[in-house]
C-alpha atoms as a PDB file:
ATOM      1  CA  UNK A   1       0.000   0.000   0.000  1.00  0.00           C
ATOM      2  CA  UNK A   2       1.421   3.195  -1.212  1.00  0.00           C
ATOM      3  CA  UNK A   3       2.564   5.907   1.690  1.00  0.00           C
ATOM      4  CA  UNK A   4       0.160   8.591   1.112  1.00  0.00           C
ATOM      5  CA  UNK A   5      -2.716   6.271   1.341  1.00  0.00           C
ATOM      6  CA  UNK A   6      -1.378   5.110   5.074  1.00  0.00           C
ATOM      7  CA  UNK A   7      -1.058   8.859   5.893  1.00  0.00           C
ATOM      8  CA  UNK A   8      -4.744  10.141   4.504  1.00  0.00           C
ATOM      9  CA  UNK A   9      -6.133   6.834   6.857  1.00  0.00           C
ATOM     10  CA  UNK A  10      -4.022   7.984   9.781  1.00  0.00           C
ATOM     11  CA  UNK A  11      -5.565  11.307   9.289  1.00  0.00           C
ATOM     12  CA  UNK A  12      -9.141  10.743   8.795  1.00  0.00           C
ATOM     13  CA  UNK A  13      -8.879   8.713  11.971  1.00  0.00           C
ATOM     14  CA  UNK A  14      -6.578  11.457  13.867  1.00  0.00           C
ATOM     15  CA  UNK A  15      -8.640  14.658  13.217  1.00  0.00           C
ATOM     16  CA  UNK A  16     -12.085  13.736  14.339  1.00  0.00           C
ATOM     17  CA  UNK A  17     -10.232  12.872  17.819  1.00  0.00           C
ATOM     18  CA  UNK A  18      -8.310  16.087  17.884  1.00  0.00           C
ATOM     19  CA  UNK A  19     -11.638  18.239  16.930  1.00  0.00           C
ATOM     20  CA  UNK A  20     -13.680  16.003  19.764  1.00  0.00           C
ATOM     21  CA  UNK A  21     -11.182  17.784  21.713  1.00  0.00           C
ATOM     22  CA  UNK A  22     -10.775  21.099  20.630  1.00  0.00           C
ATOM     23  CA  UNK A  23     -14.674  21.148  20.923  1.00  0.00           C
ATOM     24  CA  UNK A  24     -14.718  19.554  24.529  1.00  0.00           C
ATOM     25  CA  UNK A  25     -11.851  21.979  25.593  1.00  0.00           C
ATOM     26  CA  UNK A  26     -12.611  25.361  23.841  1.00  0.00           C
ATOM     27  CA  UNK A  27     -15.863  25.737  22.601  1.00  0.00           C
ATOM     28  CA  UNK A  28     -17.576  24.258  25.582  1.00  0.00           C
ATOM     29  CA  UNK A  29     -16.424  27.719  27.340  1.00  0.00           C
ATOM     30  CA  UNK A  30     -17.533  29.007  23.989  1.00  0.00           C
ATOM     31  CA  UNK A  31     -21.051  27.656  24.556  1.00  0.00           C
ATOM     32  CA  UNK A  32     -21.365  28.642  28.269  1.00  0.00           C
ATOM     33  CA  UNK A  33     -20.737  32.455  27.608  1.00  0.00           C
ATOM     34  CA  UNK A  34     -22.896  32.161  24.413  1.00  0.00           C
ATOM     35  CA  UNK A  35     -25.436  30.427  26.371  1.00  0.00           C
ATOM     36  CA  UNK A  36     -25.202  32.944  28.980  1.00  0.00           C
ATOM     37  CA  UNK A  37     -25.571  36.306  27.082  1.00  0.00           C
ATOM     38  CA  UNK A  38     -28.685  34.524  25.325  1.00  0.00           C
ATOM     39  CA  UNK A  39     -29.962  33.898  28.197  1.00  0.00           C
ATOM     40  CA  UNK A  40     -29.288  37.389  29.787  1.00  0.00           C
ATOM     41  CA  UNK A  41     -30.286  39.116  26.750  1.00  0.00           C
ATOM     42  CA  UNK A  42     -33.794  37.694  26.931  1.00  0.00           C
ATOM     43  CA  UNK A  43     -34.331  38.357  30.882  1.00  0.00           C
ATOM     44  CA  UNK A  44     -36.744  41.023  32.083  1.00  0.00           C
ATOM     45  CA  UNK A  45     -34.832  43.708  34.350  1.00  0.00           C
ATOM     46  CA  UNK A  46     -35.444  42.288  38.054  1.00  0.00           C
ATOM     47  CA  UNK A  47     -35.863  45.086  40.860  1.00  0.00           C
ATOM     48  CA  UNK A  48     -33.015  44.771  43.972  1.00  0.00           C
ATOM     49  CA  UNK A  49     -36.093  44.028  45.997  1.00  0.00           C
ATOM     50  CA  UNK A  50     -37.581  41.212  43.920  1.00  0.00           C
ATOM     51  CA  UNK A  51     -34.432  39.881  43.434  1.00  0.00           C
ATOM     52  CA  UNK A  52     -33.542  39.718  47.137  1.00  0.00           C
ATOM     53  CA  UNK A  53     -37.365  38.214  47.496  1.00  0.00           C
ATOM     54  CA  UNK A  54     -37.100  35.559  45.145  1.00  0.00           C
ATOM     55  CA  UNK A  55     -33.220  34.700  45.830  1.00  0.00           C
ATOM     56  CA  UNK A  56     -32.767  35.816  49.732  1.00  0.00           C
ATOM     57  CA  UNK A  57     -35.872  35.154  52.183  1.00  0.00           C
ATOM     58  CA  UNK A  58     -33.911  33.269  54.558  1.00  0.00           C
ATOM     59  CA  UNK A  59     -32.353  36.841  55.164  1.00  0.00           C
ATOM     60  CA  UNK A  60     -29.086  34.752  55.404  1.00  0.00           C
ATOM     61  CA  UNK A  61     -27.169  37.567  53.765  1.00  0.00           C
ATOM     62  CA  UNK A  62     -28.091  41.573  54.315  1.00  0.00           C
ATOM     63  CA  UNK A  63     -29.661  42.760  51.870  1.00  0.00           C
ATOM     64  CA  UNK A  64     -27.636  46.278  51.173  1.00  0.00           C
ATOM     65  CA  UNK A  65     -24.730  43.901  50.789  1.00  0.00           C
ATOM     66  CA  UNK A  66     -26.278  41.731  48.341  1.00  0.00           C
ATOM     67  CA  UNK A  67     -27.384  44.943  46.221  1.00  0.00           C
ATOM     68  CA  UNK A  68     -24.045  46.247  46.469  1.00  0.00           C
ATOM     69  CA  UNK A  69     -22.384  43.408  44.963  1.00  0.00           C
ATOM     70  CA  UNK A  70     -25.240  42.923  41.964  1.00  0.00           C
ATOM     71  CA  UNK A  71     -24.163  46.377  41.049  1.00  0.00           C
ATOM     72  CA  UNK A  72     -20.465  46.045  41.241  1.00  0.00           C
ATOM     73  CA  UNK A  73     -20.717  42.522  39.163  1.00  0.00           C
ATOM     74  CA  UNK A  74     -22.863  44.779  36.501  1.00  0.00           C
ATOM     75  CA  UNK A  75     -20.245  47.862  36.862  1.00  0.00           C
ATOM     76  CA  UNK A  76     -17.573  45.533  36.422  1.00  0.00           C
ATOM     77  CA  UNK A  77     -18.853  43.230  33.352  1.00  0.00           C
ATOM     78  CA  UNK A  78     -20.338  46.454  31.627  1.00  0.00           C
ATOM     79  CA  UNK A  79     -24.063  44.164  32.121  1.00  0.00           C
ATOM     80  CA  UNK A  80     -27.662  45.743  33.469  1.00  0.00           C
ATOM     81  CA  UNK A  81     -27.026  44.855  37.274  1.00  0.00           C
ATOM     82  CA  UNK A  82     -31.354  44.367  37.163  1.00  0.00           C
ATOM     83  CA  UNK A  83     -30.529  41.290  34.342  1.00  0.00           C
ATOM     84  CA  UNK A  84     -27.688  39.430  36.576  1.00  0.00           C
ATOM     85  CA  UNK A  85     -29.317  36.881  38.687  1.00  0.00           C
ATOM     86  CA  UNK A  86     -27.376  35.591  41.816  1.00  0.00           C
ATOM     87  CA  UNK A  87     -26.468  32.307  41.137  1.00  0.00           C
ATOM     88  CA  UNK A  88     -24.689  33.640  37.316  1.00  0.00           C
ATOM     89  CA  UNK A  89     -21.503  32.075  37.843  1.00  0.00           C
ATOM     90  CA  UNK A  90     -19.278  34.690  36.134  1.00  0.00           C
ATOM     91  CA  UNK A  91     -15.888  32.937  36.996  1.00  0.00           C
ATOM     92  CA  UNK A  92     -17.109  29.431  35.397  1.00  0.00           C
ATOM     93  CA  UNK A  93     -18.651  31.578  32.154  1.00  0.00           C
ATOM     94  CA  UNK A  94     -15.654  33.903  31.735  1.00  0.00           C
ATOM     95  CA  UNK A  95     -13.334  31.052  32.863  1.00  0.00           C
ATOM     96  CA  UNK A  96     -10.182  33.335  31.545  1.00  0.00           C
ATOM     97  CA  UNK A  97     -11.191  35.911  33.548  1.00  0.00           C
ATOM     98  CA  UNK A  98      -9.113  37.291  36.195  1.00  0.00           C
ATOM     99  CA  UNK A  99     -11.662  38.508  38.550  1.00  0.00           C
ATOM    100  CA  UNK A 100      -8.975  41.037  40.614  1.00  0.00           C
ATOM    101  CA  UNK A 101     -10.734  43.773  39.576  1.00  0.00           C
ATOM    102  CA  UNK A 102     -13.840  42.802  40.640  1.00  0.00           C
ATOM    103  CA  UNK A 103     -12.163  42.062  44.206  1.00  0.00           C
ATOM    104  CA  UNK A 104     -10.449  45.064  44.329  1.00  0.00           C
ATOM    105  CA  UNK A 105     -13.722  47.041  43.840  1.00  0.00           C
ATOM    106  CA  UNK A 106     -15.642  45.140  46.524  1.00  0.00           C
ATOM    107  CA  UNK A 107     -12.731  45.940  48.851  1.00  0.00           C
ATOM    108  CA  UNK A 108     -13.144  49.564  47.658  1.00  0.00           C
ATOM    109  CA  UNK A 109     -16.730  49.561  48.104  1.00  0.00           C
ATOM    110  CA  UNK A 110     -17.254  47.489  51.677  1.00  0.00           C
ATOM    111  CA  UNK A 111     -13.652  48.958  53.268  1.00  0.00           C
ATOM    112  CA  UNK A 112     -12.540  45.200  53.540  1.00  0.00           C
ATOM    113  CA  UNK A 113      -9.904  42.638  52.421  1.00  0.00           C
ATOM    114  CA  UNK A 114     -11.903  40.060  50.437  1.00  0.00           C
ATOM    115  CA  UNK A 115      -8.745  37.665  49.989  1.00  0.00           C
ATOM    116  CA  UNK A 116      -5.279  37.246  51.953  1.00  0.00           C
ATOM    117  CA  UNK A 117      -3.317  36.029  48.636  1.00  0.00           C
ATOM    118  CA  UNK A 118      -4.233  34.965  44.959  1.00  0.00           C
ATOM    119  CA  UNK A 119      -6.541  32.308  45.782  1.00  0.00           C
ATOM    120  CA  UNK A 120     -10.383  34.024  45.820  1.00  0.00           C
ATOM    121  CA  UNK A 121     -12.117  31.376  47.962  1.00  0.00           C
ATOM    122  CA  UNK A 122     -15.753  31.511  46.417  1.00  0.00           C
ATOM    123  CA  UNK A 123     -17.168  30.575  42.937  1.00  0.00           C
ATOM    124  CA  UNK A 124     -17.905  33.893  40.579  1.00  0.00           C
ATOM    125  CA  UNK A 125     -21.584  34.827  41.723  1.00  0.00           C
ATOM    126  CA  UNK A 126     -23.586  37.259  43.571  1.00  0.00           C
ATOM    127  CA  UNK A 127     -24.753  35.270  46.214  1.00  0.00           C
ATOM    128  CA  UNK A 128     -20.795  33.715  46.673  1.00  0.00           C
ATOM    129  CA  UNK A 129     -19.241  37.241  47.060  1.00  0.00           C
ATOM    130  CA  UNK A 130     -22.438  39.123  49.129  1.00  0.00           C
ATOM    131  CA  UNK A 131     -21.879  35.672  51.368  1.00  0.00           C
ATOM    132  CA  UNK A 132     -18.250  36.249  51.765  1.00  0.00           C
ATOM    133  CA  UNK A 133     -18.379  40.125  51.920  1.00  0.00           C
ATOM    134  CA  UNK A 134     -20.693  39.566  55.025  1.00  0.00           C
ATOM    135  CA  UNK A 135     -18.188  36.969  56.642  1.00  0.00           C
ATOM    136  CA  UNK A 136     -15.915  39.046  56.538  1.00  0.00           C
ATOM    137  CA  UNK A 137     -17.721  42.522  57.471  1.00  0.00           C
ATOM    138  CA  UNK A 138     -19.140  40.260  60.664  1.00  0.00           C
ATOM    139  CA  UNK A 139     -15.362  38.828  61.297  1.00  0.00           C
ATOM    140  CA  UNK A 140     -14.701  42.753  61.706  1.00  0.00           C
ATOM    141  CA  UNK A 141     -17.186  43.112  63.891  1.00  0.00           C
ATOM    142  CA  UNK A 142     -19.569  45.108  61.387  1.00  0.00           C
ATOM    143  CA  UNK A 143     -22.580  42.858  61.043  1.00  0.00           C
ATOM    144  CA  UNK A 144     -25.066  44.624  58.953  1.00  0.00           C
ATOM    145  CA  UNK A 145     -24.748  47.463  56.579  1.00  0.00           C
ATOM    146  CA  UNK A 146     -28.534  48.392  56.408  1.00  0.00           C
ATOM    147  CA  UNK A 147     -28.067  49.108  60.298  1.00  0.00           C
ATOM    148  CA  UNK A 148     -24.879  50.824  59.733  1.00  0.00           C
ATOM    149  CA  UNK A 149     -25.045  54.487  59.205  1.00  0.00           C
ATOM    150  CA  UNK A 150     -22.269  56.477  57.119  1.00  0.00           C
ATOM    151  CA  UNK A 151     -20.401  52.632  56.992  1.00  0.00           C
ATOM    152  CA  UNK A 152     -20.077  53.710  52.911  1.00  0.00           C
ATOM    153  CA  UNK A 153     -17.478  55.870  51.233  1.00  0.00           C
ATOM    154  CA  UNK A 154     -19.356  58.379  49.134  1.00  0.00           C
ATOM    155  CA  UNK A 155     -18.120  56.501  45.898  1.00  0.00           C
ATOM    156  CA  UNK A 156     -20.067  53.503  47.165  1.00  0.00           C
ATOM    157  CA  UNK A 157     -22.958  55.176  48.140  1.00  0.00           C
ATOM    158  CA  UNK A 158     -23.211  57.236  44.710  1.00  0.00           C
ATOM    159  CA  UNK A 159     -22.402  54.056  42.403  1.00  0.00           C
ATOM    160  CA  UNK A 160     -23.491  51.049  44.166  1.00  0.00           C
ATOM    161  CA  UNK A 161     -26.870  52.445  45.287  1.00  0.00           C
ATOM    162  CA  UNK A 162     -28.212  54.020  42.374  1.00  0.00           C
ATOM    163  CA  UNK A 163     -30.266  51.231  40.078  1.00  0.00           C
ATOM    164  CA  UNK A 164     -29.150  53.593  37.089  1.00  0.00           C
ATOM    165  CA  UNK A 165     -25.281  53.290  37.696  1.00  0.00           C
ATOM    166  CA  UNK A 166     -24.124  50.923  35.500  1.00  0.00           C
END
């Protein structure tokens, strides 16, 4: 059997296997932040307070701190912060993100340190980071920030506040 013949069979059986892979590797992340912007492209706007009715009854998490954090997330990821549900896992749908900005804004925003070292120690959504943020604001012995009063930097109060800041 002639040479090119063995290489054209080794082929046709080789590149089927290396697109199975290119397709399980790449465009799977491909089809989670397609799937994703579909999906948030077709959502109504939901209010901070149905949001925090439908998501947050148990009143686990404060409220204000929840809000904050919808906001930054839509600052940060240029998105409606009314369209970005809680449980949107930005880190697994942007996987190549590096989500330091976001951290450094929530630090900004709730005058705390969100992460000793590189390692952020939550999954990419809402409800992880409001969860954490209130951790830590009750490890520093600030429990609530609806109770608070002047507990926010005027930057915080003017962006993260406002359902128009986006």
């Amino acid at each position: 059997m002639p040479s090119y013949v063995i290489i054209a069979c080794l082929g046709l059986l080789i590149i089927p296997g290396y697109l199975w892979l290119c397709y399980k590797g790449v465009l799977q992340h491909f089809g989670e932040e397609w799937e994703f912007n579909t999906a948030y492209r077709l959502r109504a706007p939901l209010s901070d307070e149905a949001m925090i009715d439908q998501f947050f009854r148990d009143g686990t998490i404060d409220p204000a701190i929840v809000v904050r954090v919808r906001h930054i997330f839509g600052h940060q990821f240029q998105l409606d912060p009314l369209r970005i549900l809680p449980n949107d896992d930005f880190g697994r749908i942007y996987a190549d993100l590096d989500l330091a900005e976001l951290v450094d804004e929530i630090d900004e925003a709730f005058g705390i340190v969100l992460v000793d070292g590189n390692v952020i120690p939550v999954d990419g959504t809402v409800r992880a980071f409001a969860g954490l943020v209130q951790r830590k604001l009750e490890a520093a012995g600030r429990s609530s920030l609806s109770r608070e009063s002047g507990s926010q930097s005027p930057r915080a109060a003017r962006d993260y506040n406002d359902p128009d800041h986006v």
